[in-house]
Protein backbone atom coordinates (compact mmCIF):
# COMPACT_ATOMS: atom_id res chain seq x y z
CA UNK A 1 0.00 0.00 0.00
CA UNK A 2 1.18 3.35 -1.03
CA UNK A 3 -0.22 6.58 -0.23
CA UNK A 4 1.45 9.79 -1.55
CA UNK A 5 0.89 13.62 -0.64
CA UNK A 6 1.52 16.46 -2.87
CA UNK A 7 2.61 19.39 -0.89
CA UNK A 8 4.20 19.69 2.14
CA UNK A 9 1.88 23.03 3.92
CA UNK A 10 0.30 22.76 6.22
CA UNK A 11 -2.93 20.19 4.93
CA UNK A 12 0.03 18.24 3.80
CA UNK A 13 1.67 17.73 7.13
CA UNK A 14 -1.53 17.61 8.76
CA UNK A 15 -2.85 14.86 6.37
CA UNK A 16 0.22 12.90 7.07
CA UNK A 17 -0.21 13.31 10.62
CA UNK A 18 -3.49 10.89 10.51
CA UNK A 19 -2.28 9.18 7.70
CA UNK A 20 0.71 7.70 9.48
CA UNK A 21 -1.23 5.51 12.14
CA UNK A 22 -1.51 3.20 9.03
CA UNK A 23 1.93 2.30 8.91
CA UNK A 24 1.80 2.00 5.33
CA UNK A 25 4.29 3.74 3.04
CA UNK A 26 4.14 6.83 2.67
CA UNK A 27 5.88 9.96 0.13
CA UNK A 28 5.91 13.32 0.28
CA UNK A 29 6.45 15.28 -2.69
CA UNK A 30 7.60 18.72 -2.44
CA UNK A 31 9.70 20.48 -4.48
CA UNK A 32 11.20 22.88 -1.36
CA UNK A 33 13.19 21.24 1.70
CA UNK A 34 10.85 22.47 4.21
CA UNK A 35 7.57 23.29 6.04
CA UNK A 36 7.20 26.07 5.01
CA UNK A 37 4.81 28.47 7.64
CA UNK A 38 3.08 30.59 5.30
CA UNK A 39 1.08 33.36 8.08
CA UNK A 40 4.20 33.70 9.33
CA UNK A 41 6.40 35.33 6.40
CA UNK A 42 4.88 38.86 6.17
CA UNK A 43 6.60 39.29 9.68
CA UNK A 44 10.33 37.47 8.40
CA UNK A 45 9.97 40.21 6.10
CA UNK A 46 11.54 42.98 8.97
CA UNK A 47 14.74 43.97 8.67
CA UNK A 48 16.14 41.73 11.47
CA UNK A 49 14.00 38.83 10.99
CA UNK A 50 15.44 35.52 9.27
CA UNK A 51 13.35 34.23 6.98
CA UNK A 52 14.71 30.39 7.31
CA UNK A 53 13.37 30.69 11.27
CA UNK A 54 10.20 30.24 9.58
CA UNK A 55 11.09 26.82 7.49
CA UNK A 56 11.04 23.57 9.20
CA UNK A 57 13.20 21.20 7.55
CA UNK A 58 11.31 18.02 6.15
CA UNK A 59 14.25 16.04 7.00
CA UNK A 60 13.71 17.31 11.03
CA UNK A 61 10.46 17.23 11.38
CA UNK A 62 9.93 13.44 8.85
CA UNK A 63 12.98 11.68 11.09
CA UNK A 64 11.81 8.62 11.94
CA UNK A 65 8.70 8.64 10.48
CA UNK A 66 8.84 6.19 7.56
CA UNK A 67 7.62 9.11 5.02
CA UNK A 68 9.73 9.55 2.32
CA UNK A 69 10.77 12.84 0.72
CA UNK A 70 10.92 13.23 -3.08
CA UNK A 71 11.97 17.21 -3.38
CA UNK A 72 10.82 17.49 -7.24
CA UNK A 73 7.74 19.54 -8.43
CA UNK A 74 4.62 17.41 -9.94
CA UNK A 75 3.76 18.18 -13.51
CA UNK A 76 0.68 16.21 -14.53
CA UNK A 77 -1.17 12.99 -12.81
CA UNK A 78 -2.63 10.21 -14.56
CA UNK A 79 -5.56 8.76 -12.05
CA UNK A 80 -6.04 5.78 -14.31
CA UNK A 81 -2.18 4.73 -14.34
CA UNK A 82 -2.28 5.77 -10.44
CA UNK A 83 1.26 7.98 -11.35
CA UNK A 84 2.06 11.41 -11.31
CA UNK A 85 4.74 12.64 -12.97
CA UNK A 86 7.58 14.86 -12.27
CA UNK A 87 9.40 17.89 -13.20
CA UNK A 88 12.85 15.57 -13.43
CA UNK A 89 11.32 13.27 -15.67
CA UNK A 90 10.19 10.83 -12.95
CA UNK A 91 6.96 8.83 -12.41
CA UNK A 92 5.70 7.92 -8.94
CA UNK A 93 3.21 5.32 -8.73
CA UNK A 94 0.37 5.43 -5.85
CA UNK A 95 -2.64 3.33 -4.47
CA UNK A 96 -4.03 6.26 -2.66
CA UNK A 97 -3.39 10.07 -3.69
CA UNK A 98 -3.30 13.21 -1.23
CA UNK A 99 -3.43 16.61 -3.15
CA UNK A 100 -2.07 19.61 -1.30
CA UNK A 101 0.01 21.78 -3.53
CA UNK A 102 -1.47 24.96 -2.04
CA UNK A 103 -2.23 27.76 -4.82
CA UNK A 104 0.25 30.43 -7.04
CA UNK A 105 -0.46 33.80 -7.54
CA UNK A 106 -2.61 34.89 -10.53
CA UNK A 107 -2.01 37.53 -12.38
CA UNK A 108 -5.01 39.90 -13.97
CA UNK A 109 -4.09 40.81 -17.72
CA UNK A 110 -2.27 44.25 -16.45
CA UNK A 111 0.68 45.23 -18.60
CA UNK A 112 3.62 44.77 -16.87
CA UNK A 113 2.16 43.93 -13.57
CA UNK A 114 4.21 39.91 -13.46
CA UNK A 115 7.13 41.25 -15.33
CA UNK A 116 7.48 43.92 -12.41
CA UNK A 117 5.87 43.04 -9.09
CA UNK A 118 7.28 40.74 -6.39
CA UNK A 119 4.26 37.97 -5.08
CA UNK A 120 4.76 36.76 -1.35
CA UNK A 121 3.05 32.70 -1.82
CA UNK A 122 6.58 31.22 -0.45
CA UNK A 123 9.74 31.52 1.42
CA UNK A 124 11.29 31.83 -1.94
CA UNK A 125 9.08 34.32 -2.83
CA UNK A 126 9.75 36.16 0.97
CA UNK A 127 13.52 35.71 0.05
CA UNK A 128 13.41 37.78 -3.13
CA UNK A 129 11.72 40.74 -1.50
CA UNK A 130 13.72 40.40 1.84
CA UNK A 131 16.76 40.60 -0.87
CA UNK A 132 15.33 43.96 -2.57
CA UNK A 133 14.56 45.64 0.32
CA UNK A 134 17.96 45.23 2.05
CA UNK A 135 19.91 47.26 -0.88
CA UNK A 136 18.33 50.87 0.72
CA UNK A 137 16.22 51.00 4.04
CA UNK A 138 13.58 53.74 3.27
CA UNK A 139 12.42 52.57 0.05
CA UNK A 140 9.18 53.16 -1.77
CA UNK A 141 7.89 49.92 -1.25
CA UNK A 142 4.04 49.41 -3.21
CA UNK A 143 1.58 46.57 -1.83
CA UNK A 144 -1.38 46.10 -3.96
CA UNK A 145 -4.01 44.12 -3.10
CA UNK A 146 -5.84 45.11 0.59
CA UNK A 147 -6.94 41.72 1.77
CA UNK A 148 -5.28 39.63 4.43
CA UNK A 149 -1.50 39.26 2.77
CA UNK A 150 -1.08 42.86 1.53
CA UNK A 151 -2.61 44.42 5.01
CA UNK A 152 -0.25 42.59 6.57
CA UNK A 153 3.02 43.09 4.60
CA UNK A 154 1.91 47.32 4.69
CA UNK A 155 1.74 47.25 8.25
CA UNK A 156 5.23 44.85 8.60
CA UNK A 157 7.04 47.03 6.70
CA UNK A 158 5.97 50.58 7.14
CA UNK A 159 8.70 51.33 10.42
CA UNK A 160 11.67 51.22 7.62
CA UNK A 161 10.04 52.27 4.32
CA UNK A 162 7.87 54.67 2.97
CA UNK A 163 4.61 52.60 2.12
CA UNK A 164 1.43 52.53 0.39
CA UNK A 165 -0.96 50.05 0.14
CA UNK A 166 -3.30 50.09 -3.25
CA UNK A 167 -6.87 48.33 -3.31
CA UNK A 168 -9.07 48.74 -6.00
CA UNK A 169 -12.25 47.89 -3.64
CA UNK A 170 -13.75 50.73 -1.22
CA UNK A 171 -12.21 48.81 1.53
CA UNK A 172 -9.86 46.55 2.77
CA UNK A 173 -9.93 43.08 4.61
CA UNK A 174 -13.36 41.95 3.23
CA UNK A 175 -12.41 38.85 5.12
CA UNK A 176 -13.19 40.93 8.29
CA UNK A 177 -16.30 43.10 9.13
CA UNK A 178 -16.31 46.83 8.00
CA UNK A 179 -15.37 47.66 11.55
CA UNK A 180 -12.73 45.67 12.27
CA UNK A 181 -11.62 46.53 8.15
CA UNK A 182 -11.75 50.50 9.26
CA UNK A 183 -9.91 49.66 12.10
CA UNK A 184 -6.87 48.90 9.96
CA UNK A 185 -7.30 51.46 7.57
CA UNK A 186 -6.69 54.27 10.36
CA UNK A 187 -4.00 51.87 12.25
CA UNK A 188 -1.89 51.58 9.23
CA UNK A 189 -2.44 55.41 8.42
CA UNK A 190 -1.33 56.45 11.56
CA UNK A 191 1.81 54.49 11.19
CA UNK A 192 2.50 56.11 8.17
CA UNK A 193 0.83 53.86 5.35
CA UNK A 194 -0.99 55.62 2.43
CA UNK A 195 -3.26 54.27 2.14
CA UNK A 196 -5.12 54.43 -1.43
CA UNK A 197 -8.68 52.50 -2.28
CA UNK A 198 -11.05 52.53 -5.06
CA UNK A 199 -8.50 52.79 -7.97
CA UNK A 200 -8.02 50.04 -10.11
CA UNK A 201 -4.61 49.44 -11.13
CA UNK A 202 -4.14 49.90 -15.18
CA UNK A 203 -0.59 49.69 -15.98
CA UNK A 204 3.11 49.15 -14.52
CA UNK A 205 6.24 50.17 -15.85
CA UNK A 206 9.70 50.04 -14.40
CA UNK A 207 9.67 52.40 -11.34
CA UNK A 208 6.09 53.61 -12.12
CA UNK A 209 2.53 51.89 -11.67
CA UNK A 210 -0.87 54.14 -13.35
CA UNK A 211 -3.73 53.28 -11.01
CA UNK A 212 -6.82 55.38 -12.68
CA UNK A 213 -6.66 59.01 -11.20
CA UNK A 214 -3.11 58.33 -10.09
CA UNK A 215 0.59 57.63 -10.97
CA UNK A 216 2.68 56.18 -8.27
CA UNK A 217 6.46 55.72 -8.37
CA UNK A 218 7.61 52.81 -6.65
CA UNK A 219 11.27 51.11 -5.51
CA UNK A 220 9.85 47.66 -5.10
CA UNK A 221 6.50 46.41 -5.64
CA UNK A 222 4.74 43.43 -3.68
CA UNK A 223 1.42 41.85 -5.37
CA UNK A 224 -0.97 40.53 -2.93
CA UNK A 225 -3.98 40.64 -5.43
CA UNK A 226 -5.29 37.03 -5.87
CA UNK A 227 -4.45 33.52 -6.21
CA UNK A 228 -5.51 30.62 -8.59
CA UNK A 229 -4.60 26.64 -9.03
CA UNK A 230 -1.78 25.44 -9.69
CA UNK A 231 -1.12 25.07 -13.95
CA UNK A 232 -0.23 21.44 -13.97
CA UNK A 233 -3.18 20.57 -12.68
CA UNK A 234 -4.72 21.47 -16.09
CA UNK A 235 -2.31 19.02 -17.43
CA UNK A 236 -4.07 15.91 -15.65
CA UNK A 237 -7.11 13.86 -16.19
CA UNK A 238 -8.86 15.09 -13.01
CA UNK A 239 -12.17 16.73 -13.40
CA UNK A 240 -11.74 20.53 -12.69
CA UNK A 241 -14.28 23.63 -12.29
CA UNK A 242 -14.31 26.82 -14.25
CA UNK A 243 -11.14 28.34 -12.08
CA UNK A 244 -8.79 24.89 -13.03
CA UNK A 245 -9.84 23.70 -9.33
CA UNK A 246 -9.98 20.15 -8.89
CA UNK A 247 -13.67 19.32 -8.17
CA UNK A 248 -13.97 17.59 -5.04
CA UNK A 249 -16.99 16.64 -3.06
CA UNK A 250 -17.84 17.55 0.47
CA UNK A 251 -15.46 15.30 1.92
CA UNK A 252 -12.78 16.14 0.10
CA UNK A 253 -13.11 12.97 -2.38
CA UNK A 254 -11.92 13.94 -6.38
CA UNK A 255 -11.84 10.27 -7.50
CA UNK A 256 -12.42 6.90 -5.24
CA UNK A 257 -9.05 6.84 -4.97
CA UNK A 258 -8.13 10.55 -5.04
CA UNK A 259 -8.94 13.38 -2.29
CA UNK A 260 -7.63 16.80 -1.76
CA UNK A 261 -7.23 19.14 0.89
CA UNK A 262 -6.13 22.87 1.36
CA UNK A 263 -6.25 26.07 -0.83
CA UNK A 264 -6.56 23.10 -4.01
CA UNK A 265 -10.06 22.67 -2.09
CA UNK A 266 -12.86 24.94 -2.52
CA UNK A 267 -14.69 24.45 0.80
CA UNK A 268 -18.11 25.85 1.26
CA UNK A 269 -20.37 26.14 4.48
CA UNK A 270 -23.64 27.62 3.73
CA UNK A 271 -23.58 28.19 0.27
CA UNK A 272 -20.34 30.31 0.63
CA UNK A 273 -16.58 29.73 0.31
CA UNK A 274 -14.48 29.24 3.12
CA UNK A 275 -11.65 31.61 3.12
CA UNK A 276 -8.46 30.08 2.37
CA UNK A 277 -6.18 30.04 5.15
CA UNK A 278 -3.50 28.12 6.89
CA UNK A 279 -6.03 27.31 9.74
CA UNK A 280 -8.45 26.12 7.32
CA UNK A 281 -5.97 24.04 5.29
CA UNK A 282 -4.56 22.28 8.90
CA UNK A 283 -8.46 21.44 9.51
CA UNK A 284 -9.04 20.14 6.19
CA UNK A 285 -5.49 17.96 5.98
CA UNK A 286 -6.80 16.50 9.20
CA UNK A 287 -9.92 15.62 8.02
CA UNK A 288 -9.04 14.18 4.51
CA UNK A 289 -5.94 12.19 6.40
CA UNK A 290 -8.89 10.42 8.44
CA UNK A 291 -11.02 9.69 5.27
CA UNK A 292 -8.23 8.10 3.44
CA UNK A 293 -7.91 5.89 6.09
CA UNK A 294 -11.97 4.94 6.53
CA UNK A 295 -11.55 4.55 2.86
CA UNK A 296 -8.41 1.81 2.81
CA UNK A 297 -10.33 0.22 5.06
CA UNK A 298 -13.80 -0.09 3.74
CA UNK A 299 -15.35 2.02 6.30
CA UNK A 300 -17.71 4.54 5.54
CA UNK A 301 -16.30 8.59 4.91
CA UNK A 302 -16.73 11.30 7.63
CA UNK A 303 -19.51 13.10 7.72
CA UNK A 304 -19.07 16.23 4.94
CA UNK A 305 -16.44 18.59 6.07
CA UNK A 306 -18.06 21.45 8.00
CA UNK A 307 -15.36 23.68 10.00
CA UNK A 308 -16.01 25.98 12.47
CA UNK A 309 -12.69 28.35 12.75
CA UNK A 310 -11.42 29.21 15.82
CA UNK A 311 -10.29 33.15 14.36
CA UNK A 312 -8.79 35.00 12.06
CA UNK A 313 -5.77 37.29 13.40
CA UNK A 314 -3.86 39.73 11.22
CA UNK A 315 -0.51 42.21 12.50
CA UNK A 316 -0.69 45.64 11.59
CA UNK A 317 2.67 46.23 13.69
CA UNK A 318 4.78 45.22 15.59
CA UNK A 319 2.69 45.83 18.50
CA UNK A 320 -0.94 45.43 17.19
CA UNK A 321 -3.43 43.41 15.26
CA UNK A 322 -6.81 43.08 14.17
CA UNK A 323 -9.33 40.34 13.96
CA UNK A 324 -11.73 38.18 15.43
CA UNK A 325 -11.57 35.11 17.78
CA UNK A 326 -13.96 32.13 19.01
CA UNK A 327 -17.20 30.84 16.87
CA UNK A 328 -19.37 34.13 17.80
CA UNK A 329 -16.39 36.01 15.80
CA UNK A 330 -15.92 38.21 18.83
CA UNK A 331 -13.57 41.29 17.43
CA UNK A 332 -10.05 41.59 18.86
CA UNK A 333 -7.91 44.63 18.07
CA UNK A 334 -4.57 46.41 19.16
CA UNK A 335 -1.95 44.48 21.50
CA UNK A 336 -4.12 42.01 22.35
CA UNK A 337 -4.57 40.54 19.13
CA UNK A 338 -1.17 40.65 18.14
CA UNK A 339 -0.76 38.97 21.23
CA UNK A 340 -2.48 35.98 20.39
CA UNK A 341 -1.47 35.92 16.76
CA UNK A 342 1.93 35.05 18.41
CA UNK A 343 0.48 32.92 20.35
CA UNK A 344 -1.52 30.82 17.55
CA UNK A 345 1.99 30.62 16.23
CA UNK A 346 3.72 29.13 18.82
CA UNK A 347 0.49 26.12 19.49
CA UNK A 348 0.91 25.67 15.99
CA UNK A 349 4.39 24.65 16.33
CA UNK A 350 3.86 22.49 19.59
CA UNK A 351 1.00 20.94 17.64
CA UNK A 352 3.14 20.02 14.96
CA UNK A 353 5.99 18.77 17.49
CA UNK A 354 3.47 16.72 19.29
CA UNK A 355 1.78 14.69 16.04
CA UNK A 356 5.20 13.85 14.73
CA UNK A 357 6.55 12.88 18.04
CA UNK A 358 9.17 15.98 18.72
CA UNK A 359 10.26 17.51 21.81
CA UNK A 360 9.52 21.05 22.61
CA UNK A 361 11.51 23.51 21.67
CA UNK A 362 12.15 21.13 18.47
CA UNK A 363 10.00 23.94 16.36
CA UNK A 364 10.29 26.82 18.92
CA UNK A 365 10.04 30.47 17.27
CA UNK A 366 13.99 30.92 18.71
């Protein structure tokens, strides 16, 4: 029996984590080295904050394990052979696949806007702007895109650059309520953020962006403005909905022997999609790593996949944060949410330590 993951995030990990009691074989495939911890990057982007404190090696936190680590990149699947193929030329067969590749940036049809922005998806991605914005502190540095990434990366950055932060919506955060949303606004302001909304971006040259009333001149420029599915997966046999998603029901099932879990998973509770975050994707890996196993063993599938998140917790500084905790949503802002954003952090990490069987401080924050 062979059971192989696609992506090492954190439904990956989390997947594995169930998936494991089996003790069956089982490979990971993941082009990078390392976990990588994805909320956590906007903050490795300060000036004094290493980015590879926020990568857990695969071969630390795998020891012992059984799971095998294949660091190539997956560039098609064929569900009838049960192989996927890889970037290296490479086939791996499977009996049971897990698909977790997490999402890439997408790009709108804006001249020049890939050819001159910066995305943050990875640590590779983190690396590249980290590597920018060391050649001058006080740079121009650009965000577009006000939702949850961009927010974030304003407020990280605005203590040692000269930042603005473009949406093309009347607001930012639509993830949070229009208080909590407003909230940030004035935060970031007052620490120095312009702040720009309701101009669409049109155009971006080298050194300049046009937004529609505006021109902006710019030393480095971050895109935070949306994500999509992986390519490859248009390069498989796998049924797939209008946005190149796979389509999988609600428990995560693509094929009888397929399932998929993460931002490759559009989850929906009422009639509406589930934001895609890291909490989300740890819920979901958990989930799908428990209906693999029903499924190898002839058991019926988990009741469909209904989660109830326990927040959602942004920094706007180094001191404060925004967002909501507990299922009523109850708003948090300032200290105290940053407070427990570290905090969410750090259980993360001791969550991870404990599934995988490694001490504390094994993944501590240094």
């Amino acid at each position: 029996m062979h059971i192989v993951v696609v992506g090492g995030g954190y439904a990956g990990l989390a997947a594995i984590g169930e998936i494991q009691r089996l003790n069956t074989k089982v490979t990971l495939v993941d082009p990078v080295h390392g976990h990588e911890l994805i909320p956590e990057l906007p903050e490795a982007l300060r000036l004094h904050d290493p980015i590879e404190e926020h990568i857990v090696p695969f071969a630390d936190v795998l020891r012992d394990t059984g799971v095998e680590h294949i660091p190539d990149r997956v560039v098609s699947l064929n569900s009838q052979k049960r192989e996927v193929t890889l970037s290296q030329g490479g086939t791996v067969n499977y009996d049971w696949l897990v698909l977790t590749p997490g999402t890439v940036s997408a790009y709108p049809p804006i001249p020049g806007l890939e050819q001159h922005s910066l995305p943050l998806r990875n640590a590779h991605d983190a690396f590249r702007i980290k590597a920018r914005l060391r050649e001058t502190k006080g740079q121009r540095v650009v965000v577009v895109g006000g939702g949850l990434t961009g927010t974030e990366v304003a407020g990280v950055l605005a203590p040692d650059h000269d930042v603005w932060l473009v949406e093309a919506t009347p607001r930012l955060l639509p993830a949070l309520g229009v208080g909590l949303a407003c909230y940030a606004r004035d935060r970031l302001r007052v620490a120095g953020v312009m702040v720009m909304l309701g101009q669409k971006l049109l155009r971006v040259e080298d050194k300049t962006l046009e937004l529609e009333h505006d021109r902006i001149s710019y030393n480095v420029l971050v895109w935070a403005g949306g994500i999509q599915a992986p390519r490859w997966l248009r390069n498989t046999d796998l049924p797939l909905d209008e946005k190149g998603y796979p389509r999988a029901d609600d428990r995560g099932r693509i094929t009888d022997r397929i399932f998929a879990a993460g931002d490759v998973w559009r989850v929906q509770t009422d009639g509406q999609e589930v934001p895609q975050t890291a909490q989300l994707a740890s819920m979901a890996g958990r989930y799908v790593g428990e209906n693999v196993i029903r499924a190898i063993r002839g058991e019926p599938l988990a009741p469909p996949f209904h989660p109830s998140l326990k927040g959602m917790l942004i920094s706007l500084d180094p001191g404060v944060g925004v967002g909501w905790v507990l299922r009523g949503g109850i708003p948090v802002r300032g200290g105290s949410a940053r407070t427990l954003k570290a905090l969410s952090f750090r259980q993360y990490r001791l969550k991870l330590s404990r599934v995988f069987g490694r001490g504390w401080p094994f993944l501590s924050m240094g």
